[in-house]
C-alpha atoms as a PDB file:
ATOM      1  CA  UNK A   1     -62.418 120.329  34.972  1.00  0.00           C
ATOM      2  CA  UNK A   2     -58.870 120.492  36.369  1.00  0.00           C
ATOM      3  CA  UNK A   3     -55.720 122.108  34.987  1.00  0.00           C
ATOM      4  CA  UNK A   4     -53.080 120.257  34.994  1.00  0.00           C
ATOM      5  CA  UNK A   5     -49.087 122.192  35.219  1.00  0.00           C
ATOM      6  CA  UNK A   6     -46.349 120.065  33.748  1.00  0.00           C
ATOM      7  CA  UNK A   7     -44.225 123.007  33.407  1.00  0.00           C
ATOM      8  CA  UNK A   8     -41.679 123.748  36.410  1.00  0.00           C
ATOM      9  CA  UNK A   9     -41.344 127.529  35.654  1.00  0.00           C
ATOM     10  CA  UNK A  10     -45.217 127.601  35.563  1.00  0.00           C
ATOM     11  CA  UNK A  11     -45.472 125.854  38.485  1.00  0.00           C
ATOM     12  CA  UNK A  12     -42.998 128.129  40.371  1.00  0.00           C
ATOM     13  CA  UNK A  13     -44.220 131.267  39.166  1.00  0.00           C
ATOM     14  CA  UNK A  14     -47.795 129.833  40.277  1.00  0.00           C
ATOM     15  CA  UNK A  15     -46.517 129.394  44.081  1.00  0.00           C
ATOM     16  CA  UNK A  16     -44.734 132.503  44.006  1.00  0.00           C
ATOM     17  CA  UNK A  17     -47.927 134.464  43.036  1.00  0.00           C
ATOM     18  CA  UNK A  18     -50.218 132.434  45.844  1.00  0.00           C
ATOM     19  CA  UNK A  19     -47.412 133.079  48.616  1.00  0.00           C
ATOM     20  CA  UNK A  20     -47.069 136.934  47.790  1.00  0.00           C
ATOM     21  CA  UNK A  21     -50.855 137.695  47.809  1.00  0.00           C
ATOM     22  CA  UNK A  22     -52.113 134.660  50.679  1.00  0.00           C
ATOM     23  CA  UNK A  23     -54.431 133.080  48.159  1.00  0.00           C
ATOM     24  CA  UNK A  24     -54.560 129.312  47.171  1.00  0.00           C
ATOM     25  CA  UNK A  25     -52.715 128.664  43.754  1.00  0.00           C
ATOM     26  CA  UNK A  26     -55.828 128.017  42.058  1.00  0.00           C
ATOM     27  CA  UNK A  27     -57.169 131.543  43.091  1.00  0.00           C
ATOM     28  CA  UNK A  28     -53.921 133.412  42.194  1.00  0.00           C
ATOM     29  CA  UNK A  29     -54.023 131.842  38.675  1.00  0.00           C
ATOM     30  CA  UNK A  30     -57.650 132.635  38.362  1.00  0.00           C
ATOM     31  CA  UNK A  31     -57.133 135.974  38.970  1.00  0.00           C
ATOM     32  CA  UNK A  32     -53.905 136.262  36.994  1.00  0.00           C
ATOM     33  CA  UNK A  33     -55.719 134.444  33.950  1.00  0.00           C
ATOM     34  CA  UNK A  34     -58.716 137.479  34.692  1.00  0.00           C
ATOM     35  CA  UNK A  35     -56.468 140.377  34.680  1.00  0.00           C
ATOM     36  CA  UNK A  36     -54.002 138.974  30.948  1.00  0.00           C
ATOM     37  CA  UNK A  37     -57.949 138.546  29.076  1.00  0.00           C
ATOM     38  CA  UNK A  38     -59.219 141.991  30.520  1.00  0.00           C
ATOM     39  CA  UNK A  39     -55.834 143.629  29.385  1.00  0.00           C
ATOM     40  CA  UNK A  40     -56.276 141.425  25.990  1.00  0.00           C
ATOM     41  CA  UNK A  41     -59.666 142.656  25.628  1.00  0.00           C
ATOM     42  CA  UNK A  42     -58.891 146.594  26.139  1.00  0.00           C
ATOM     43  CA  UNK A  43     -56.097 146.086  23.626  1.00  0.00           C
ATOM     44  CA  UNK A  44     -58.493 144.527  20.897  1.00  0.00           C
ATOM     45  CA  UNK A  45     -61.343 146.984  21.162  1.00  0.00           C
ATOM     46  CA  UNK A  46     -59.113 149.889  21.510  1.00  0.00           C
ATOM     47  CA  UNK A  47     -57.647 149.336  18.149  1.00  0.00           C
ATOM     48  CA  UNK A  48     -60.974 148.424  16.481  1.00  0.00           C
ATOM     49  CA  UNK A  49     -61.723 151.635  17.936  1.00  0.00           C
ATOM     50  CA  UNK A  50     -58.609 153.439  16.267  1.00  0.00           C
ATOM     51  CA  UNK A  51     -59.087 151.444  12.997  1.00  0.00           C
ATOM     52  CA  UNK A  52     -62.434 153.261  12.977  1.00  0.00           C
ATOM     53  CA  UNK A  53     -61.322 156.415  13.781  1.00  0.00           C
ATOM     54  CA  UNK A  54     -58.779 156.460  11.213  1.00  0.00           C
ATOM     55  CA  UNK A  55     -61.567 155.350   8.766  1.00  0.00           C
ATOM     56  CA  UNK A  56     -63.479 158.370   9.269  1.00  0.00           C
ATOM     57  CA  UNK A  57     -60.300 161.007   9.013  1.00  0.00           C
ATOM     58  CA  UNK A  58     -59.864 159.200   5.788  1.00  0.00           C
ATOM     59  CA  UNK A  59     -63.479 159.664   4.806  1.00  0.00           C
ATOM     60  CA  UNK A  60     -63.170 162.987   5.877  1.00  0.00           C
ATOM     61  CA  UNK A  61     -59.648 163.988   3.889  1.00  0.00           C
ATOM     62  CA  UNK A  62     -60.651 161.989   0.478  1.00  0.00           C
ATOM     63  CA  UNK A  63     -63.800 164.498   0.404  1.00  0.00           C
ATOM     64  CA  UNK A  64     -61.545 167.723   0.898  1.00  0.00           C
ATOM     65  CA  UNK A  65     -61.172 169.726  -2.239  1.00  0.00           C
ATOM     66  CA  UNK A  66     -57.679 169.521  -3.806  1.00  0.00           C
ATOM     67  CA  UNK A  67     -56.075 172.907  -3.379  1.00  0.00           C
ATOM     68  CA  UNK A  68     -52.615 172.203  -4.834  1.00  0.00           C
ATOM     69  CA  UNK A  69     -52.969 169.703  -8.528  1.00  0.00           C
ATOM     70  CA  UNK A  70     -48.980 169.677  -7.470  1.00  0.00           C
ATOM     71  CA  UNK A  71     -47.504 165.908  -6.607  1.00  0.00           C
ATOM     72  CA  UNK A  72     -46.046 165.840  -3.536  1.00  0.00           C
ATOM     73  CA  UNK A  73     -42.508 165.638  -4.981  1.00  0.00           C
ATOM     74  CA  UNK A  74     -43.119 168.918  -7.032  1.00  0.00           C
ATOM     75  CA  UNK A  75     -44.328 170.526  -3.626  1.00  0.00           C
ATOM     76  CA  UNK A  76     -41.384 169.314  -2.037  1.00  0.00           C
ATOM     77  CA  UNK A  77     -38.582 170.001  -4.273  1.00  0.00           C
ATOM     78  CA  UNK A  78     -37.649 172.315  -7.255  1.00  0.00           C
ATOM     79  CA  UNK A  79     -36.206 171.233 -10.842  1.00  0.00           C
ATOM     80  CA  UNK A  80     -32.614 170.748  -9.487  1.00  0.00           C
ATOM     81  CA  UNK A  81     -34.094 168.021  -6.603  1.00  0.00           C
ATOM     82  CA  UNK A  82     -33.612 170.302  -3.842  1.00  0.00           C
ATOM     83  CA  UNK A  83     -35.793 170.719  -1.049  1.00  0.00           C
ATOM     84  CA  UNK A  84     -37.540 174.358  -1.458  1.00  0.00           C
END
């Protein structure tokens, strides 16, 4: 199936790309197209692999025993609102 580029810039950038690295148009696009979905692909799995990881720390910190039965803002500050 062709591809078909109605879109100067495209087009330019497309020429540009072949003439800097010798290849045809088609195989600097190919390649260009390649390397965007690899970089695509790292992206997505590395933050399905962060959304997991912070999953577990928060499995991990919601079965830590509460040490402190102090909010946070009566950690933070005394009666007058000041930090202590």
């Amino acid at each position: 199936m062709a591809l078909n580029i109605r879109n100067s810039e495209t087009e330019r950038l497309a020429n540009e790309l072949a003439r800097m690295t010798g290849e045809s148009k088609t195989e600097a696009v190919k390649k260009a197209l390649a390397a965007r979905l690899e970089s695509l692909r790292k992206r997505e799995k590395s933050a399905y692999n962060l959304a997991g990881e912070l999953d577990e720390i928060a499995r991990h910190c919601a079965g830590l025993p509460v040490l402190d039965a102090r909010n946070a803002e009566e950690m933070l500050y005394d009666e007058r609102g000041l930090p202590l």
